[in-house]
Protein backbone atom coordinates (compact mmCIF):
# COMPACT_ATOMS: atom_id res chain seq x y z
CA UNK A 1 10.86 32.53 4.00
CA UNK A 2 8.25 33.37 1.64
CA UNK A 3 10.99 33.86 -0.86
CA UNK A 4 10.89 29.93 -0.86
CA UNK A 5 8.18 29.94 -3.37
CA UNK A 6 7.44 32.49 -6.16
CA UNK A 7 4.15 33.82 -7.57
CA UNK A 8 4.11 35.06 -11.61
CA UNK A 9 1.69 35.91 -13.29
CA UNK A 10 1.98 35.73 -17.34
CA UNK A 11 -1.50 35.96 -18.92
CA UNK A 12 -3.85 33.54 -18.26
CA UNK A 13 -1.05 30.94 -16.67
CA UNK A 14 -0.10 31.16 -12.64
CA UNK A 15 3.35 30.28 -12.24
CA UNK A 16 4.18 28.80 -8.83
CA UNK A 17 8.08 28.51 -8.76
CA UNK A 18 9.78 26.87 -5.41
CA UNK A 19 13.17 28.75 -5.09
CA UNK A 20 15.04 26.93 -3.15
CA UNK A 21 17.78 25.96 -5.34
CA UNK A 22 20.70 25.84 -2.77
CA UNK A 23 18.55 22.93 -1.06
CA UNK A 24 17.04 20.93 -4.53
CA UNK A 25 13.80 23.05 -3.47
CA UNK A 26 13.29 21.11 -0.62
CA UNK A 27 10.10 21.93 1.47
CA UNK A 28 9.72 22.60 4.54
CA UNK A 29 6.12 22.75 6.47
CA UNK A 30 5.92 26.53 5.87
CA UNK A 31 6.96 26.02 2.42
CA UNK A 32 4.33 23.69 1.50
CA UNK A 33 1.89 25.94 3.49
CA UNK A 34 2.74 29.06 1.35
CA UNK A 35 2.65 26.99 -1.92
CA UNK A 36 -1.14 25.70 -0.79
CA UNK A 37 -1.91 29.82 -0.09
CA UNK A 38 -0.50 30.97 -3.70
CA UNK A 39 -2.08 27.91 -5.45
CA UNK A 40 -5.87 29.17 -3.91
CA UNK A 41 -4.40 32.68 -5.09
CA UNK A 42 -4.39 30.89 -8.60
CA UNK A 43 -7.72 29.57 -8.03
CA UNK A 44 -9.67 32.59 -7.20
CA UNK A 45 -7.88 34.99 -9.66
CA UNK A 46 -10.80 34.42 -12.60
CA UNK A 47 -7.99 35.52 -15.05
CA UNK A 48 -6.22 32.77 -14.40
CA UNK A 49 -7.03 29.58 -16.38
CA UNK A 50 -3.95 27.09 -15.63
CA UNK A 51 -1.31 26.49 -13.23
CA UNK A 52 2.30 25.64 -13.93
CA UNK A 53 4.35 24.30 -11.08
CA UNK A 54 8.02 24.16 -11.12
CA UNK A 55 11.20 24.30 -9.85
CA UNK A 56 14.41 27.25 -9.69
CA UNK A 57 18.07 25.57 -9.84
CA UNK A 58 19.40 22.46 -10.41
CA UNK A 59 15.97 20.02 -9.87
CA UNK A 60 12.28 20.47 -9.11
CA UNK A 61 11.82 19.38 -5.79
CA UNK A 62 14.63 16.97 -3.61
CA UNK A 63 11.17 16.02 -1.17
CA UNK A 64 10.13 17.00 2.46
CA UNK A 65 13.14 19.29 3.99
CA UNK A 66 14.87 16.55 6.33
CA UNK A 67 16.06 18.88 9.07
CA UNK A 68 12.95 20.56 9.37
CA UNK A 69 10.64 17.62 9.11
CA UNK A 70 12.76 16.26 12.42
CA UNK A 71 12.03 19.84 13.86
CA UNK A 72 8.83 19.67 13.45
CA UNK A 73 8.18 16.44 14.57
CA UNK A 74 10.13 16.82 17.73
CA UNK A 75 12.23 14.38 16.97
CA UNK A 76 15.20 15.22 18.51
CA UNK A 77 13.38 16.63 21.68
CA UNK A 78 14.50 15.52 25.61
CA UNK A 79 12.34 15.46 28.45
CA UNK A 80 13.23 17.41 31.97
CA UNK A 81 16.09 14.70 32.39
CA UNK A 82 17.96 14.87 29.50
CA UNK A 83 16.29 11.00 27.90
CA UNK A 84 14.90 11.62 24.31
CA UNK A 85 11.63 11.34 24.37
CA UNK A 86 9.03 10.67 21.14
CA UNK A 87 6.04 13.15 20.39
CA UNK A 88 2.55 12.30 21.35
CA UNK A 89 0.45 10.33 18.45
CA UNK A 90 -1.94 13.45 18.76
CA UNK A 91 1.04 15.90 18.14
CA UNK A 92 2.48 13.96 14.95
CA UNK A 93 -1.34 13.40 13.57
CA UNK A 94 -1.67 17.41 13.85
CA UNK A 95 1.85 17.50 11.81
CA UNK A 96 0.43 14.68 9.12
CA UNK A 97 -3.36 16.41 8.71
CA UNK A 98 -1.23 19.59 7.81
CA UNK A 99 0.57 17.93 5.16
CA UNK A 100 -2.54 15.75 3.93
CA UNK A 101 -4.44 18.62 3.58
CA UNK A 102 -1.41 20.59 1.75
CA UNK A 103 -1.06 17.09 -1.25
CA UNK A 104 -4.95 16.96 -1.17
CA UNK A 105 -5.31 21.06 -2.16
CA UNK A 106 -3.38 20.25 -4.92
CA UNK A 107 -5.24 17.36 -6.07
CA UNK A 108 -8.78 19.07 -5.81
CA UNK A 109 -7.30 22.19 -7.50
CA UNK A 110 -10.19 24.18 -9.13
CA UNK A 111 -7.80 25.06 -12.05
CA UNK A 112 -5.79 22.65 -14.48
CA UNK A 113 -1.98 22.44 -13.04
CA UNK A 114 0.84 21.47 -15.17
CA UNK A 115 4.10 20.40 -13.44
CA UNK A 116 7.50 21.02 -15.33
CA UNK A 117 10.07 18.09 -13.62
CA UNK A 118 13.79 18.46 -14.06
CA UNK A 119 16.57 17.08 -11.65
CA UNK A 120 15.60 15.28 -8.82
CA UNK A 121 12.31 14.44 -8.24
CA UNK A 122 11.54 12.56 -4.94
CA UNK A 123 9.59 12.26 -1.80
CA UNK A 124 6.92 15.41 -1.84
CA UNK A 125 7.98 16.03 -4.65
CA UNK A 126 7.05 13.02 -6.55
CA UNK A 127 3.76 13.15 -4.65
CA UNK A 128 2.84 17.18 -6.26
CA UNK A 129 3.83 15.23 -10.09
CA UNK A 130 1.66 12.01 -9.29
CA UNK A 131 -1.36 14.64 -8.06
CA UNK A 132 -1.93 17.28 -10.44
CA UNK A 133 -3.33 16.99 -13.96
CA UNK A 134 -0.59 16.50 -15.70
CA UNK A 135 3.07 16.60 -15.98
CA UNK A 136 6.12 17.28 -18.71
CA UNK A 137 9.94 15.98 -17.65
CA UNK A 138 13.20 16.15 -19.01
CA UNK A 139 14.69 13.11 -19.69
CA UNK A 140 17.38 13.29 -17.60
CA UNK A 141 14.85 13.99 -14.67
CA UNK A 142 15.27 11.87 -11.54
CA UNK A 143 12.25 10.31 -9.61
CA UNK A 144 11.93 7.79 -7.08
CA UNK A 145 9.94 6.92 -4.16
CA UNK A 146 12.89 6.04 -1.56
CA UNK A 147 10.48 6.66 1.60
CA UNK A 148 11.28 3.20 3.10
CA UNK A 149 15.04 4.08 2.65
CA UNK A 150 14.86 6.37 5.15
CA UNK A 151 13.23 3.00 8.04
CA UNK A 152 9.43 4.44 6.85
CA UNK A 153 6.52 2.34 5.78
CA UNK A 154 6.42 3.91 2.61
CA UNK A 155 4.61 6.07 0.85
CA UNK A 156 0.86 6.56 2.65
CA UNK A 157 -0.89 9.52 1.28
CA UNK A 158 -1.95 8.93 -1.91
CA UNK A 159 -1.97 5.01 -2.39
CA UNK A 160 -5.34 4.73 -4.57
CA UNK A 161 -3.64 7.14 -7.12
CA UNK A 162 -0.50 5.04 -7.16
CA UNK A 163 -2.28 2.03 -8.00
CA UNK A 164 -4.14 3.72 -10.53
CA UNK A 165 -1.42 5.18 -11.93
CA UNK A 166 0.75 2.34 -12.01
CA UNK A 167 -1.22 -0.67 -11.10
CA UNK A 168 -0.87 -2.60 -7.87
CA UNK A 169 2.55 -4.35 -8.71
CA UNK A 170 4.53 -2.17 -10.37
CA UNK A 171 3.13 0.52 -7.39
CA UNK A 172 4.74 -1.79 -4.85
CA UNK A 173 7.82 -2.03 -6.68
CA UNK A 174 8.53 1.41 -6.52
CA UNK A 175 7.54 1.65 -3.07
CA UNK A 176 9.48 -1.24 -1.94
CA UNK A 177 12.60 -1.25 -3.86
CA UNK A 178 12.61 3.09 -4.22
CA UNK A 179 14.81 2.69 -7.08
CA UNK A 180 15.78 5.75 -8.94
CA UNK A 181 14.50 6.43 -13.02
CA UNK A 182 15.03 9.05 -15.38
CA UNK A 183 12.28 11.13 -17.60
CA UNK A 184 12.13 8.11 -20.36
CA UNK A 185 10.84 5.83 -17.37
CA UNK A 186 7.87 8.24 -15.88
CA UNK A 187 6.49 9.15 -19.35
CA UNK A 188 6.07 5.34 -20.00
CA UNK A 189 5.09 4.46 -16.50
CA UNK A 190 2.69 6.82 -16.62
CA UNK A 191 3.74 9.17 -13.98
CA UNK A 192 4.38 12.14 -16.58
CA UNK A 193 2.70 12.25 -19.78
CA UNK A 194 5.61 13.70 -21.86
CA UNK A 195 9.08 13.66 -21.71
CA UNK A 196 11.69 16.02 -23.72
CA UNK A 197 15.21 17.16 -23.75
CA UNK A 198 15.76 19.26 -20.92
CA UNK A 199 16.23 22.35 -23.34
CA UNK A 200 12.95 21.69 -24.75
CA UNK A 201 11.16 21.15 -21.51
CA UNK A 202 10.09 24.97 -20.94
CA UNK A 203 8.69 25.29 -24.28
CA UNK A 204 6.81 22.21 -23.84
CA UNK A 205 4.97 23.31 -20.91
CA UNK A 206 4.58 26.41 -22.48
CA UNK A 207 2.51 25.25 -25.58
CA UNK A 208 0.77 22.77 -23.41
CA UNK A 209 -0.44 25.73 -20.95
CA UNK A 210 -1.33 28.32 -23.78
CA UNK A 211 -3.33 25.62 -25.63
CA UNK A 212 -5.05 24.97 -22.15
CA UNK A 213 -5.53 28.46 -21.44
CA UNK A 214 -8.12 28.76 -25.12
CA UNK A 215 -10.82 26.86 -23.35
CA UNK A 216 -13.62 28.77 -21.68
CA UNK A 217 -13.38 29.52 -17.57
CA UNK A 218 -16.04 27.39 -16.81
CA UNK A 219 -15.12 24.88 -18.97
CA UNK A 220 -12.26 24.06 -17.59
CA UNK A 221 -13.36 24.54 -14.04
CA UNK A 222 -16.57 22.12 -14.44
CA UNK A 223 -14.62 19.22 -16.31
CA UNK A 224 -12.21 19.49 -13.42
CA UNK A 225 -14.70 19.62 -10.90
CA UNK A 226 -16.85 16.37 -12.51
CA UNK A 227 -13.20 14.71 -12.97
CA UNK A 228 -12.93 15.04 -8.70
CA UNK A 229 -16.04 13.57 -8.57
CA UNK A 230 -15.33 10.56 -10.54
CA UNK A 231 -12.13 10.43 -8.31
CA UNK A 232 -13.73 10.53 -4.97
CA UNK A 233 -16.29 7.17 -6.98
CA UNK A 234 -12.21 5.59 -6.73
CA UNK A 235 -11.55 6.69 -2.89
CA UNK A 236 -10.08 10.01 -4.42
CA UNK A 237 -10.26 11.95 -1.10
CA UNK A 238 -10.34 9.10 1.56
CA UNK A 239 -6.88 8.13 1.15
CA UNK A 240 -5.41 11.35 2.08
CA UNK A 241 -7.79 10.49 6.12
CA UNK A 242 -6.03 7.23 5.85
CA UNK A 243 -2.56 8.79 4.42
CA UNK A 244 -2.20 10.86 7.56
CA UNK A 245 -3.24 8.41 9.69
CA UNK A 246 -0.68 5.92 7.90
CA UNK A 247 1.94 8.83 8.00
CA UNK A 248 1.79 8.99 11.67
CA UNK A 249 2.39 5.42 12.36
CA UNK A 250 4.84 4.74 9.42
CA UNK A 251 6.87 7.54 10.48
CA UNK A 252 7.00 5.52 13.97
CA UNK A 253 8.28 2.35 13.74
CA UNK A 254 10.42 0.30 16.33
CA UNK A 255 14.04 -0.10 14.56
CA UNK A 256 15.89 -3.21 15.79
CA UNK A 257 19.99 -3.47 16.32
CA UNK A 258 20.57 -5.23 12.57
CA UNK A 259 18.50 -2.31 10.90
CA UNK A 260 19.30 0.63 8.97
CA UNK A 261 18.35 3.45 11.47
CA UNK A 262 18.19 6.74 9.73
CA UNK A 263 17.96 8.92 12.43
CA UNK A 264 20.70 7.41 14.73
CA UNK A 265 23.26 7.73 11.34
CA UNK A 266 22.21 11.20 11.23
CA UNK A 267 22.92 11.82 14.99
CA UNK A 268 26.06 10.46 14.67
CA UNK A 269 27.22 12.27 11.69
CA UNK A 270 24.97 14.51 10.11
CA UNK A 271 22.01 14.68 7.41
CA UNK A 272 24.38 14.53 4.34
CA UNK A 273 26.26 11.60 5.98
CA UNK A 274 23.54 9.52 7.10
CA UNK A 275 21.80 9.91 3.23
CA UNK A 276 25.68 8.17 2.12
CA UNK A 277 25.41 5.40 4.90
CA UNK A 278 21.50 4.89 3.42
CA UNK A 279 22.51 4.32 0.09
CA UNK A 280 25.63 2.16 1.53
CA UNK A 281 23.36 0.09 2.60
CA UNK A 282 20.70 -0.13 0.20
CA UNK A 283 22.49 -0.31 -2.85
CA UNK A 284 25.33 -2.72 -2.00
CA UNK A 285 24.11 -5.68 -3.02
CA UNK A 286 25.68 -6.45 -5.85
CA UNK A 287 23.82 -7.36 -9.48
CA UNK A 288 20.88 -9.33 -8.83
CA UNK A 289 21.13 -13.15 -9.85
């Protein structure tokens, strides 16, 4: 399993690659675990001056490993009796600290960390591009936030970046609505800072990281650490308390007959089908008026 996320070393730049390519580099719990380890590997190397995150295969990151997230959750799990029965709040907030604490290591990374997007970009995912310091896509990247898609409240962890990012509005249109853009989109939304042709997109990073990688050590670790404070002035670390605590109810919620219930679609007929029956239902609406 710890194949699921490679550690290179070229110079002064950490590469952290996720290698799951069969699965869109999905993550599951251990996953983002060992990412969290190798990025604090990155941070206490001293030789290291900046942090490239990317992905193996055919996109950067598909999101949060489905199966495993229902796993882990317990889900699927039946009492004594044979009747499903839910997980304790305490259980799921132990699951959701996990993960806050996994988004908020990269956030408060000591080091600068440069994400390279390509292919599909969603769900954690899209929360590792929104959270580091900066980001380079291809332009036929794909990104959305399509969390209430799937009968969740939404996106919880990082709200006070997404309305910085992209102002309260257009951060509720994404969030609401989960609707899919390419690389031209996030570089003018704000969400990457450069976008390229997806042949270019490795040298971009490249240059980017080598130009980083002049400055002194402690440079670059003080302007980063004096950037966290300014964030933490905005509510920089408190949303990740409330994001798990928002996580744990949002990931809850009381589905009624008429609603799109992701979890009884994939009972029925699998992961892969119940994503088809989501977007059935989402995206047949016809052209809006």
């Amino acid at each position: 399993m710890d194949d699921a996320v490679l550690y290179e070393r070229d110079g002064p730049v950490a590469r952290l690659v996720l290698n799951r390519p069969e699965k869109h580099n999905a993550l599951r719990f251990t996953d983002l675990d060992h990412l969290v380890s190798l990025l604090h590997q990155a941070e206490e190397d001293d030789d290291v001056k900046v942090v490239v995150l990317s992905g193996r295969g055919p996109s950067f990151c598909s999101g949060q490993d489905y199966d495993d997230a229902v796993a882990a959750y317990g889900l699927e799990g039946r009492d004594s009796d044979g009747r499903r029965r839910r997980p304790s709040q305490r259980r799921r907030l132990q699951q959701d600290r996990r993960l806050g604490l996994g988004y908020q290591a990269f956030h408060y990374a000591q080091k600068p960390v440069i994400a390279a997007v390509h292919g599909v970009c969603t769900g954690a995912g899209m929360y590792l591009v929104e959270l580091v310091d900066l980001a380079v896509a291809a332009e036929t990247a794909r990104f959305s936030h399509a969390e209430q898609r799937l009968g969740l409240a939404g996106n919880t962890w990082h709200l006070n970046t997404l309305i910085l990012q992209y102002g309260p509005k257009k951060a509720r249109e994404l969030l609401l609505l989960g609707e899919e853009f390419d690389g031209r989109e996030a570089e003018r939304l704000g969400v990457v800072n450069r976008c390229v042709p997806a042949d270019k997109l490795e040298a971009a990073v490249d240059d980017w990281a080598g130009r980083i990688a002049r400055h002194p050590r402690d440079a670059l670790v003080t302007g980063k650490a004096v950037y966290q404070m300014a964030l933490d002035s905005l509510g920089g670390s408190q949303q990740f308390w409330r994001g798990t605590v928002g996580h744990t109810l949002g990931t809850n919620l009381r589905l009624e007959p008429d609603e799109f219930n992701f979890l009884r679609e994939r009972s029925r007929g699998g992961t892969g089908a119940a994503f088809t029956r989501r977007d059935d239902h989402y995206d047949d609406q016809g052209e809006p008026t």
